[in-house]
Protein backbone atom coordinates (compact mmCIF):
# COMPACT_ATOMS: atom_id res chain seq x y z
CA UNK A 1 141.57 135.84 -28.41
CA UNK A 2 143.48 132.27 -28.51
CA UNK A 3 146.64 133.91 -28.83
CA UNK A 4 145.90 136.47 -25.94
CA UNK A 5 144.70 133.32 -23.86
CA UNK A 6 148.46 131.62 -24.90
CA UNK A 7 149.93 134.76 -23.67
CA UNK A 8 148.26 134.57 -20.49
CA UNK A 9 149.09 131.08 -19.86
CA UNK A 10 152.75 131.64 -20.24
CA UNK A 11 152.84 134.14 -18.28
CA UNK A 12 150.32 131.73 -15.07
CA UNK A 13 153.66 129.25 -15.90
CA UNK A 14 156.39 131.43 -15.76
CA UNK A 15 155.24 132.91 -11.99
CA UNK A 16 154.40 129.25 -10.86
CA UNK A 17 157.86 128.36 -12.01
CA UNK A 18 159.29 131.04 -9.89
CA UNK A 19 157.41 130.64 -6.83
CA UNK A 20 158.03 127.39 -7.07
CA UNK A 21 161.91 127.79 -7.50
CA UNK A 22 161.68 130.51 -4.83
CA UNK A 23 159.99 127.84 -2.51
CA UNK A 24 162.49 125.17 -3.51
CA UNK A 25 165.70 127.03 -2.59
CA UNK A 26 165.13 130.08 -0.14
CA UNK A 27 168.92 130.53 0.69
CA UNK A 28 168.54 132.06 -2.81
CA UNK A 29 166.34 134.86 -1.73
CA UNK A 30 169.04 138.02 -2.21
CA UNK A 31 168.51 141.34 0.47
CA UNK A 32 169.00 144.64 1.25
CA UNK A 33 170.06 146.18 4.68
CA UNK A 34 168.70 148.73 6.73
CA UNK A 35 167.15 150.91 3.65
CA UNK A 36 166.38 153.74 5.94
CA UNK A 37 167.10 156.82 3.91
CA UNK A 38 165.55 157.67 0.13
CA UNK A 39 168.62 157.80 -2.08
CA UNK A 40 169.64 154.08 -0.92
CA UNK A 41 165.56 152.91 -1.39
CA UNK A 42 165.73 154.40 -4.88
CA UNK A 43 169.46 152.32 -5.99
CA UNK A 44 167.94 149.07 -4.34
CA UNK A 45 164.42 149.37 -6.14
CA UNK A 46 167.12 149.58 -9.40
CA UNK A 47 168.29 146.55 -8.73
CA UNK A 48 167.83 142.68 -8.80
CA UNK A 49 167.62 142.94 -4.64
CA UNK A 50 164.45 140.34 -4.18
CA UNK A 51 164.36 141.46 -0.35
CA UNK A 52 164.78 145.33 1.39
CA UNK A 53 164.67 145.45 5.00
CA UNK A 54 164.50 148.51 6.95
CA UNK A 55 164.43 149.63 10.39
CA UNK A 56 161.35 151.73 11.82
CA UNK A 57 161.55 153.95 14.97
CA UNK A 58 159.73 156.67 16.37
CA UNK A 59 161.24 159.91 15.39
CA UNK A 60 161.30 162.86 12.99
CA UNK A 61 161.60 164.30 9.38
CA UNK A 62 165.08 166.04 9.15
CA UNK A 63 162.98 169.06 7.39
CA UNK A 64 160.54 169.15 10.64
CA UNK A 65 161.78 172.13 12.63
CA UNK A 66 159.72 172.36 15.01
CA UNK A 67 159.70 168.38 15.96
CA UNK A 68 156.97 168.31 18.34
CA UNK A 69 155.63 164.82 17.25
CA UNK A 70 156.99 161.49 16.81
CA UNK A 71 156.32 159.74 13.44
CA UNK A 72 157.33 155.79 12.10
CA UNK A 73 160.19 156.96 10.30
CA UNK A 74 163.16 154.60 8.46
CA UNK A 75 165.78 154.88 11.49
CA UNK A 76 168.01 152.57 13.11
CA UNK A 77 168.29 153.36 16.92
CA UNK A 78 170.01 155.82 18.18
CA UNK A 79 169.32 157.76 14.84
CA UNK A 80 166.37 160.01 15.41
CA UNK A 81 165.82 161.76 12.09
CA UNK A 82 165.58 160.52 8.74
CA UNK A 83 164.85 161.91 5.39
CA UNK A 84 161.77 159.12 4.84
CA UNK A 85 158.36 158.19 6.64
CA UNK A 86 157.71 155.15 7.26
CA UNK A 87 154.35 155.92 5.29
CA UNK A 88 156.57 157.33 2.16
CA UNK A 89 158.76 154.20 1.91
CA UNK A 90 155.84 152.08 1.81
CA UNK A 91 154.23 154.19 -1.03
CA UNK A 92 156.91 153.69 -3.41
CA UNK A 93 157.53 149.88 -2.47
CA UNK A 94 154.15 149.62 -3.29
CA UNK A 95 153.90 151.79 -6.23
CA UNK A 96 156.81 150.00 -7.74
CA UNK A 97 155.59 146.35 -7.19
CA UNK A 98 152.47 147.06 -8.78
CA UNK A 99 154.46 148.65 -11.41
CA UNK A 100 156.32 144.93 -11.66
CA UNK A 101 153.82 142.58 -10.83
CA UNK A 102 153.53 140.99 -13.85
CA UNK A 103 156.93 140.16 -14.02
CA UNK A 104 157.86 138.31 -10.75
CA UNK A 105 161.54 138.65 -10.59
CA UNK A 106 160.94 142.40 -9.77
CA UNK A 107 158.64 142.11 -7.32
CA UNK A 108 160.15 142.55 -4.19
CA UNK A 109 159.34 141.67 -0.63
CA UNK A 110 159.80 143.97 2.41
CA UNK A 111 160.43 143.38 6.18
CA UNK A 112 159.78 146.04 8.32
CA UNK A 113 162.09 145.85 11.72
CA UNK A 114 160.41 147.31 14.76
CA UNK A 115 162.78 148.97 17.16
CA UNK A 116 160.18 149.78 20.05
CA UNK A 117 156.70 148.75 20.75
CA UNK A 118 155.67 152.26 20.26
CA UNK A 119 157.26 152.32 16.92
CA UNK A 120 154.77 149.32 15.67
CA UNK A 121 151.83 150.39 17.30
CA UNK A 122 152.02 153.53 15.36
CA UNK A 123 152.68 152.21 12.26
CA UNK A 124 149.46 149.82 12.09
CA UNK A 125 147.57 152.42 10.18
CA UNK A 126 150.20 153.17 8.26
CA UNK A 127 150.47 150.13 6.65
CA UNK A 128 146.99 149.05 6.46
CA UNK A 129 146.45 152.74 4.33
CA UNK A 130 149.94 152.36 2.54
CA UNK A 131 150.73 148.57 1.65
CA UNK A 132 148.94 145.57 -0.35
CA UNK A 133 150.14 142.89 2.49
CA UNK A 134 147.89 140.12 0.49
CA UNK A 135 149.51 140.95 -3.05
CA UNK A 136 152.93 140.80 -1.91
CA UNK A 137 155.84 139.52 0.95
CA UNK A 138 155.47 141.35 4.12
CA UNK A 139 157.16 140.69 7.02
CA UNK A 140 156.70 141.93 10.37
CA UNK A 141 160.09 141.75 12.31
CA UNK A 142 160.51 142.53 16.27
CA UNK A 143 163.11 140.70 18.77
CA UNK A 144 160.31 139.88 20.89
CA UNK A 145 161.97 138.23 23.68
CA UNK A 146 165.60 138.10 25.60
CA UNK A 147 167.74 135.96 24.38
CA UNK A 148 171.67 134.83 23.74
CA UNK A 149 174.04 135.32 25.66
CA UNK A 150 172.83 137.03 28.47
CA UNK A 151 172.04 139.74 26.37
CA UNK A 152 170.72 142.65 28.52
CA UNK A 153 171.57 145.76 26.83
CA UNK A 154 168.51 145.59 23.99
CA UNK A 155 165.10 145.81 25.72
CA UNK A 156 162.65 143.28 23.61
CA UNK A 157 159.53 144.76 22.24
CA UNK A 158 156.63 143.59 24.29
CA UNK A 159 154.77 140.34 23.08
CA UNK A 160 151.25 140.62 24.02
CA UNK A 161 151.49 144.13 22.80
CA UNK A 162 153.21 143.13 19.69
CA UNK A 163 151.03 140.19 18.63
CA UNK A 164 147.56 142.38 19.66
CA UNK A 165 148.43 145.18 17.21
CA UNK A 166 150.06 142.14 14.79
CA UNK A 167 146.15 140.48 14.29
CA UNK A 168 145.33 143.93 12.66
CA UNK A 169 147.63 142.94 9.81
CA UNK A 170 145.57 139.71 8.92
CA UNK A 171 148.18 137.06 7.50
CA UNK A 172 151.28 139.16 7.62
CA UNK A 173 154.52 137.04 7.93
CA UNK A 174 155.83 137.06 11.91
CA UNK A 175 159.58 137.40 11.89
CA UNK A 176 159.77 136.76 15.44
CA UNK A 177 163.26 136.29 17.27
CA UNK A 178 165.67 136.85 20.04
CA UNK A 179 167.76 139.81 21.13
CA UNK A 180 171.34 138.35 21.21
CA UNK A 181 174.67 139.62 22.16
CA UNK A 182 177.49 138.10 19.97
CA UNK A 183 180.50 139.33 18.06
CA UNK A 184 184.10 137.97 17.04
CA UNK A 185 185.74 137.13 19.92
CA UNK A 186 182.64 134.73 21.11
CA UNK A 187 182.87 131.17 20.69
CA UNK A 188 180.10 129.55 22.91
CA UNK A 189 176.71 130.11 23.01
CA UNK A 190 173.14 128.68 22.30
CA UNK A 191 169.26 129.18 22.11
CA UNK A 192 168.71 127.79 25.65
CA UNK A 193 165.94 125.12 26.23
CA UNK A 194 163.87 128.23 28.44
CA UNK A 195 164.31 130.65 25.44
CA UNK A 196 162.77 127.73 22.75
CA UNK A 197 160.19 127.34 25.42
CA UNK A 198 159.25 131.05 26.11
CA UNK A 199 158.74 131.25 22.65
CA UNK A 200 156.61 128.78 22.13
CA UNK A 201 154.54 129.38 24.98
CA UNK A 202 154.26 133.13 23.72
CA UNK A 203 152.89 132.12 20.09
CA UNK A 204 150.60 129.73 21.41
CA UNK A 205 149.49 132.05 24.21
CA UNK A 206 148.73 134.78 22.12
CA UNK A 207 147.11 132.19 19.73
CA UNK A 208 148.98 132.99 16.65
CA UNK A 209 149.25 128.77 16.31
CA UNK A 210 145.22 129.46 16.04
CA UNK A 211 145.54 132.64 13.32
CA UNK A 212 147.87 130.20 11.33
CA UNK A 213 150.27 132.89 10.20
CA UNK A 214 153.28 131.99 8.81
CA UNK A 215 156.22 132.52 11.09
CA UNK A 216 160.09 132.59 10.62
CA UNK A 217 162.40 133.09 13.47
CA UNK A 218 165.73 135.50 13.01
CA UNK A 219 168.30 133.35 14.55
CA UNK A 220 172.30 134.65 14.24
CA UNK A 221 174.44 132.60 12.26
CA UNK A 222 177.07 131.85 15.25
CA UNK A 223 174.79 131.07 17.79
CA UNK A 224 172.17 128.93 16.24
CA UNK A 225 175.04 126.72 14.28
CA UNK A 226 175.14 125.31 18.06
CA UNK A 227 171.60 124.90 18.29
CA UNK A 228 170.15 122.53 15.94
CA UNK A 229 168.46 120.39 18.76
CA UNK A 230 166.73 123.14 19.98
CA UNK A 231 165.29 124.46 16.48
CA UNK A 232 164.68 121.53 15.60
CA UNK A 233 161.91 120.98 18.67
CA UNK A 234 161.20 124.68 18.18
CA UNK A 235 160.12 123.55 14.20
CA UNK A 236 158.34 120.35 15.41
CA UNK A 237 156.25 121.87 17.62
CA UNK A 238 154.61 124.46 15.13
CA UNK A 239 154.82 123.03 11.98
CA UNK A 240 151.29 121.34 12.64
CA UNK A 241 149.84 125.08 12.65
CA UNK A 242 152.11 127.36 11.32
CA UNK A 243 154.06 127.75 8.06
CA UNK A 244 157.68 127.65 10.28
CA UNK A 245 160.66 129.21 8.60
CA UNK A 246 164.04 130.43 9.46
CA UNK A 247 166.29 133.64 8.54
CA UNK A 248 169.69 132.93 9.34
CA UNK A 249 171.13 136.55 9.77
CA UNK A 250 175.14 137.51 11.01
CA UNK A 251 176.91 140.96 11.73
CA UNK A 252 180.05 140.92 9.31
CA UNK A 253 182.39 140.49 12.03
CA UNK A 254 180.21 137.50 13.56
CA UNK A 255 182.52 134.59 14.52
CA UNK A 256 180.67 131.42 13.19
CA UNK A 257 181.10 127.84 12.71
CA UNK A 258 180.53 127.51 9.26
CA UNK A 259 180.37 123.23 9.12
CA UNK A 260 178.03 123.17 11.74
CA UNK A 261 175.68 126.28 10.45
CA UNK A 262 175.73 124.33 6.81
CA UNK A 263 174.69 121.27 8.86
CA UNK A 264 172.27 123.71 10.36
CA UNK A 265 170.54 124.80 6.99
CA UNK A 266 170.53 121.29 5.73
CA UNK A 267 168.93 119.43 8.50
CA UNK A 268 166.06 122.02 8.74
CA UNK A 269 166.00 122.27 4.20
CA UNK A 270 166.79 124.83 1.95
CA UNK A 271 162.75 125.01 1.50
CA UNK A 272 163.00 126.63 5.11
CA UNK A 273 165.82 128.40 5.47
CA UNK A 274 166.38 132.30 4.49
CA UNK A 275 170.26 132.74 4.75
CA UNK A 276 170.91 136.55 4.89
CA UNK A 277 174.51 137.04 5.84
CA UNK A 278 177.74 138.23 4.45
CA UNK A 279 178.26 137.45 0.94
CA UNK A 280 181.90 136.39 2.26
CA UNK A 281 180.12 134.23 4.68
CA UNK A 282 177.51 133.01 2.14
CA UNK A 283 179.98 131.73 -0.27
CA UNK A 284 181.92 129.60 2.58
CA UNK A 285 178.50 127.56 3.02
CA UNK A 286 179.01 125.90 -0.15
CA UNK A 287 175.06 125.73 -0.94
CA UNK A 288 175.10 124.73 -4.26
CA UNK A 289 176.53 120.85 -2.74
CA UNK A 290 174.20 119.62 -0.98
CA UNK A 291 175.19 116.24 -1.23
CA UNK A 292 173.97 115.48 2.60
CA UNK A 293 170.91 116.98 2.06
CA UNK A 294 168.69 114.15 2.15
CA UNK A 295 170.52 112.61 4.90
CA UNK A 296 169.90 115.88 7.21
CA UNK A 297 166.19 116.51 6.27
CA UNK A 298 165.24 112.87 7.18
CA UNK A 299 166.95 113.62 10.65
CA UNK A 300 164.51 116.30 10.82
CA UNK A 301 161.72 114.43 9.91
CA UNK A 302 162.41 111.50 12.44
CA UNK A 303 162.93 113.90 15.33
CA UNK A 304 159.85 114.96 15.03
CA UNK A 305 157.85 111.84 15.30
CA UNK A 306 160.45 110.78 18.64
């Protein structure tokens, strides 16, 4: 009995220690891309990936022939078909995390990226039947509003509409952002003032600063390296009700200032910063010195009480 108590101590420890380490460093966090098809779910849940994202739309089995209706399905638009439901990927996800769960290191989080509006309100039963959101990481991700630089090829998903079928999840992480239009030959370009302020006023208006879910915002590596004023006042303004975070995500051929985005992950901590880019661009950042580090999160800190 003592020695079975021992056991269970060490093992209480060794997950504190990780969450704890987790918590401490989050540019750490390692992910997976667009998991959308079975073969590549199966490699990644074989490997020391801590993070899968996937892509949902509305669409159909490739083994449905006679396709006459739309399921959640692991797609990235235009692609229409796919050889896994959304309620399939979930199963095994969950199936292999509970599998894990005492060992922490291979449990692994998911965020589920909602092409449509239609594609999320579909998949709220889905994942209420299908996932353990209050065992382990679940994030709900939708570009919720327009954004950088004059970006009007993507339609956002619809906010009131998003966040209404979004209480149905209970504490689900929000990964809430922009659409954005960027690429390698851009050099200039910000999260405007009006786009910090829309989202605010959506969060608030739809009372999510009242459900107190956590939150991170998406923000591309290239265009929010020129806005740490404005995330900065976007973090000061909801850290009072909502665990604030941010993912720092980049296309490979992104052009980005990579001084200013280390200044970037710095002033707002590695504590709150998710840095999923490139591993090219990810070994430029250097985050291992973080000699400044101090320096930058007091900036922070004082901006928020101006």
């Amino acid at each position: 009995m003592i020695f079975s108590l021992f056991l269970w101590s060490l093992l209480v420890l060794s997950i504190a220690n990780s969450v704890a380490d987790a918590k401490a460093n989050l540019t750490k966090v390692t992910w997976a891309h667009a998991v959308n098809d079975a073969e590549f779910l199966t490699r990644v849940l074989a490997s020391d990936i801590q993070f899968i994202e996937a892509d949902i739309s509305l669409g159909y089995m490739n083994d449905d022939v006679n396709k006459e209706h739309e399921i959640p399905i692991m797609a990235h638009p235009p692609a229409t078909e796919s050889d896994i439901s959304l309620e399939t990927f979930l199963t095994r996800i969950l199936q292999y995390n509970r599998e894990g769960a005492k060992e922490t290191s291979k449990v692994k989080g998911v965020k589920l990226d909602f092409k449509s509006i239609g594609a999320f309100e579909g998949a709220i039963d889905i994942i209420r039947s299908n996932y353990d959101m209050n065992s382990f990481a679940t994030w709900i991700n939708a570009d919720i509003l327009p954004g950088p630089v004059d970006n009007t090829d993507t339609i956002p998903v619809d906010p009131t509409r998003f966040f209404t079928a979004a209480r149905r999840l209970g504490k689900a992480t929000l990964s809430i952002g922009w659409t954005t239009r960027w690429g390698a030959d851009f050099t200039g370009g910000l999260y405007t003032d009006p786009q910090i302020d829309a989202m605010i006023n959506a969060i608030r208006t739809n009372n999510i600063d009242k459900a107190g879910n956590a939150i991170t915002f998406p923000v591309r590596a290239g265009i929010v390296a020129s806005s740490v004023k404005n995330m900065i006042r976007l973090y000061c303004e909801l850290k009072d009700t909502n665990d604030v975070t941010f993912t720092i995500w980049s296309s490979a051929d992104d052009a980005v200032n990579v001084e200013k985005l280390r200044e970037f992950i710095f002033t707002m901590g590695l504590d709150r910063t998710y840095v999923d880019v490139p591993e090219d661009l990810h070994r430029k950042l250097h985050l291992d010195e973080n000699a400044f580090s101090n320096t930058c999160k007091k900036t922070l800190q004082a901006r928020c009480f101006d």
